[in-house]
Protein backbone atom coordinates (compact mmCIF):
# COMPACT_ATOMS: atom_id res chain seq x y z
CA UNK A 1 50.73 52.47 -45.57
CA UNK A 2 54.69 52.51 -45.63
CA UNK A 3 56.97 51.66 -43.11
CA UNK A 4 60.70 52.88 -42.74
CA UNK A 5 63.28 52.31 -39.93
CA UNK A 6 66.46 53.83 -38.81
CA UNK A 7 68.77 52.88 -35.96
CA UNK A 8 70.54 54.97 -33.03
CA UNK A 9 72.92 54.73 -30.98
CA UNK A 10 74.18 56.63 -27.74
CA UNK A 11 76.89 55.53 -26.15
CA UNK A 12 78.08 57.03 -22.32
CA UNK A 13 81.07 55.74 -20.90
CA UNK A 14 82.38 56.58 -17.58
CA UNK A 15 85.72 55.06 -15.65
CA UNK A 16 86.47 55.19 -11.77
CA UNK A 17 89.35 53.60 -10.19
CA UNK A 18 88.57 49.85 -9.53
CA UNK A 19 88.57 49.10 -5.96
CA UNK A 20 89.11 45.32 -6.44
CA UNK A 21 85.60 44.68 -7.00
CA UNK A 22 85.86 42.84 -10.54
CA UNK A 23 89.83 43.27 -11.25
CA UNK A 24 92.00 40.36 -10.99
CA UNK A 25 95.03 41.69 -9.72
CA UNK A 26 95.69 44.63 -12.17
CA UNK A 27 93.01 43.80 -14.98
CA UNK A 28 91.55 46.63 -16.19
CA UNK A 29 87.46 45.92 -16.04
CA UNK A 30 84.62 47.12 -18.96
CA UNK A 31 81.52 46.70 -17.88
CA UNK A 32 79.07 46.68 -21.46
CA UNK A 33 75.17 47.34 -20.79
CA UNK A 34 72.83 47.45 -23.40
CA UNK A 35 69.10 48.80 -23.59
CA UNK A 36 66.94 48.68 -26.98
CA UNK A 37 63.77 50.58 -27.24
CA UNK A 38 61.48 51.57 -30.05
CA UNK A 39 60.25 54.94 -30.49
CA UNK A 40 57.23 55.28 -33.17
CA UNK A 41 56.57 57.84 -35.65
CA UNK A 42 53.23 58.82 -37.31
CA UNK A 43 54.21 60.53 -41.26
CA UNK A 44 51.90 62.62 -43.13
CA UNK A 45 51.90 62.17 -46.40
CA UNK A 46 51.06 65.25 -47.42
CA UNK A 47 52.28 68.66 -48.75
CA UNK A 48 53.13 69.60 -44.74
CA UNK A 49 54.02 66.04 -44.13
CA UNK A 50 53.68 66.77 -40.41
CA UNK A 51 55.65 64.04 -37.78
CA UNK A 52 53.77 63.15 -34.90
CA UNK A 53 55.53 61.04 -32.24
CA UNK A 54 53.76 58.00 -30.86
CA UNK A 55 55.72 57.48 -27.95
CA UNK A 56 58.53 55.35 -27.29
CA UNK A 57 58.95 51.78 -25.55
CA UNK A 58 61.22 48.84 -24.46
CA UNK A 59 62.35 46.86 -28.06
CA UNK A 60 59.87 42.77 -26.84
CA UNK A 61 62.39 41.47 -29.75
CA UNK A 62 65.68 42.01 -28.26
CA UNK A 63 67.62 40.28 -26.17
CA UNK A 64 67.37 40.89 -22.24
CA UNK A 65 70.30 43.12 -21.04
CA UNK A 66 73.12 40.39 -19.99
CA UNK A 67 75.88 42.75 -18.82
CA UNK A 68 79.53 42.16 -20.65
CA UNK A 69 82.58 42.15 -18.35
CA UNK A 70 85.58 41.85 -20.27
CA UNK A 71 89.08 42.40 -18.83
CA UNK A 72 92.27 44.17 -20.03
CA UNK A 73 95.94 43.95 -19.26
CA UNK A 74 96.55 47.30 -21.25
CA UNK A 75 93.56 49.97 -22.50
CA UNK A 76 95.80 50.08 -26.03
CA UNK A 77 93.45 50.99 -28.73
CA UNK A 78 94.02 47.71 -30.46
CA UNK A 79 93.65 45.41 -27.80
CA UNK A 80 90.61 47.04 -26.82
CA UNK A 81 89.19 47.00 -30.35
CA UNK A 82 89.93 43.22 -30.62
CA UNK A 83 87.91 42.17 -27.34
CA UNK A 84 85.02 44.98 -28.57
CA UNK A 85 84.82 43.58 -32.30
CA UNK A 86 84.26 39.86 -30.93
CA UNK A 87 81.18 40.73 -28.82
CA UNK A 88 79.42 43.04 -31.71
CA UNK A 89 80.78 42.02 -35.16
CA UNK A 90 80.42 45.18 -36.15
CA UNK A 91 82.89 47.08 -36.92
CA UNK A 92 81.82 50.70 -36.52
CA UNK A 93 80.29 50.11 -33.70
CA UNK A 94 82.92 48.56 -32.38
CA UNK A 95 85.55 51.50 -33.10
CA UNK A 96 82.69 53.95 -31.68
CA UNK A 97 82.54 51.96 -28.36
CA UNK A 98 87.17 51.57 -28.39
CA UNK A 99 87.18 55.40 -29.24
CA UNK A 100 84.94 56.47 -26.01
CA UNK A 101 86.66 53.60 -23.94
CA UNK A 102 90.01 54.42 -24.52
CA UNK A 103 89.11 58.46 -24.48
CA UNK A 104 87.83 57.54 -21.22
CA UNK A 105 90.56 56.09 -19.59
CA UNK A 106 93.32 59.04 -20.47
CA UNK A 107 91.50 61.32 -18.37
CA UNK A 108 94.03 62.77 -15.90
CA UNK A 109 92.44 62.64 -12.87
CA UNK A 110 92.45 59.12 -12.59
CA UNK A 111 94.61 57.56 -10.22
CA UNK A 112 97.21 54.58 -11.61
CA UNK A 113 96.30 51.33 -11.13
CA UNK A 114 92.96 49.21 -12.38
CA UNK A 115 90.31 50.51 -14.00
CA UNK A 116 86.42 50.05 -14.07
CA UNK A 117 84.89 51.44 -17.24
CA UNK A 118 81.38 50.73 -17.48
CA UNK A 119 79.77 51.01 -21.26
CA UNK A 120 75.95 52.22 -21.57
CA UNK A 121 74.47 51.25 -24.99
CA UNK A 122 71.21 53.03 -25.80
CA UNK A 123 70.10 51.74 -29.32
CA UNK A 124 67.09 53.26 -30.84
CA UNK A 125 65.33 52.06 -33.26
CA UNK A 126 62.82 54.67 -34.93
CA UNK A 127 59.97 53.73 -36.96
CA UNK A 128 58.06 56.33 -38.96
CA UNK A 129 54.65 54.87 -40.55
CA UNK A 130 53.65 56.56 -43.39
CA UNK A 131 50.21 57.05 -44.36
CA UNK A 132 48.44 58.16 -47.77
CA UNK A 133 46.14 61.27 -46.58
CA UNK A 134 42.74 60.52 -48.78
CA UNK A 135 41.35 63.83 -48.18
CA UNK A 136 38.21 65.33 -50.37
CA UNK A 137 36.14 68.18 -48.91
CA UNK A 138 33.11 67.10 -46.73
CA UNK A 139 29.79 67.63 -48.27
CA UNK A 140 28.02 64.95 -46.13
CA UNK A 141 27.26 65.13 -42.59
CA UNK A 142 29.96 63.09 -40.45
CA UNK A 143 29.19 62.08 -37.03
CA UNK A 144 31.81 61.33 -34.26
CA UNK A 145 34.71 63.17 -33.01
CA UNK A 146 38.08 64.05 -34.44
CA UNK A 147 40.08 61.49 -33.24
CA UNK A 148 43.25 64.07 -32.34
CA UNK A 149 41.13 67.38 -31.68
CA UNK A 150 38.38 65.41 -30.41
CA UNK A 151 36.13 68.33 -31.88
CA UNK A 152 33.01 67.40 -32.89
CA UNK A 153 32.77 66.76 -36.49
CA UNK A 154 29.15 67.27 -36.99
CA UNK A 155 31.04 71.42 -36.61
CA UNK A 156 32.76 71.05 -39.55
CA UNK A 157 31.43 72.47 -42.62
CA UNK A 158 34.02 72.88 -45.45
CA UNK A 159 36.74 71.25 -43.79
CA UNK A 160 38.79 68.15 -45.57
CA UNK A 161 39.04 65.19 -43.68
CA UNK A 162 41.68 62.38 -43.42
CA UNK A 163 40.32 58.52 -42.77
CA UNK A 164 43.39 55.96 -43.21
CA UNK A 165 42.97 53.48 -45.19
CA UNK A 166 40.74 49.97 -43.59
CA UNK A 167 40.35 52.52 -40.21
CA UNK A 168 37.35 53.95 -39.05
CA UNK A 169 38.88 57.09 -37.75
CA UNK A 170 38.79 60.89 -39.48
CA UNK A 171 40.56 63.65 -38.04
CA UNK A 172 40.95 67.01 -39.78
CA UNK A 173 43.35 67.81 -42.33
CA UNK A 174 45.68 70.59 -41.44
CA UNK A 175 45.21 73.61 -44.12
């Protein structure tokens, strides 16, 4: 069995005018929530190598969402990128999240005056398991149930199986 990850990330952004809420006078406001979740991947590894989706779920490793609230004089690109970099120390990321943030605050029908920009971070992390298909025509009689048809096995006659390795599950093998 193999295991390989990749990360994404979605990023919404959205400004309204800031009623005095969280400015300080006229301090632009970002508002920065994240949310991590895992979403699971079942590989083939076969000539088909057919991806099955295992569902997806909240990420027990991360952090617990702490909202960010930085504050701004100006929305200038660099300034913005400055206060961004020091909370991810990333730089990509942090030019994705500036880009969208300053983007975001040129629209034209906003009114002058504060803003509030609130930041949703949506990082995925995808995890596709890969697993060897052992697969040798049946000659023997199996008992049980297909664990993703749940056909009866017993019906199969000619029909190559898949068992993963150290698990007591078969399931057909797609011809």
């Amino acid at each position: 069995m193999m295991e390989t990850k990749s990360l994404k990330v979605e990023i919404s952004v959205h400004a309204t005018p800031d009623q005095g809420h969280l400015s300080l006078g006229f301090l632009n406001s970002v508002l920065i929530s994240q949310s991590w979740v895992i979403e699971e991947f079942f590989v083939e590894e076969s000539d088909d190598g057919n991806i099955t989706s295992l569902g997806s779920y909240p990420d027990s490793f991360s952090f617990p969402d702490m909202p960010s609230l930085l504050r701004f004089q100006d929305l200038a690109p660099t300034n913005v990128h400055q206060q961004i970099k020091s909370c991810f120390n990333d730089h990509v990321l942090s030019r994705l999240i500036t880009d969208h943030i300053v983007v975001e605050s040129r629209r034209r029908d906003l009114p002058q005056g504060p803003l509030l920009i609130t930041v949703f971070l949506r990082f995925t992390k995808k995890e596709y398991i890969v697993m060897p298909c052992n697969s040798a025509p049946q000659t023997t009689n199996v008992e049980g149930t297909c664990a993703v048809c749940l056909e009866d096995m017993s019906d199969t006659k000619e029909q190559a199986l898949c068992q993963p390795p150290g698990c007591a599950h078969l399931f057909h093998e797609d011809s």
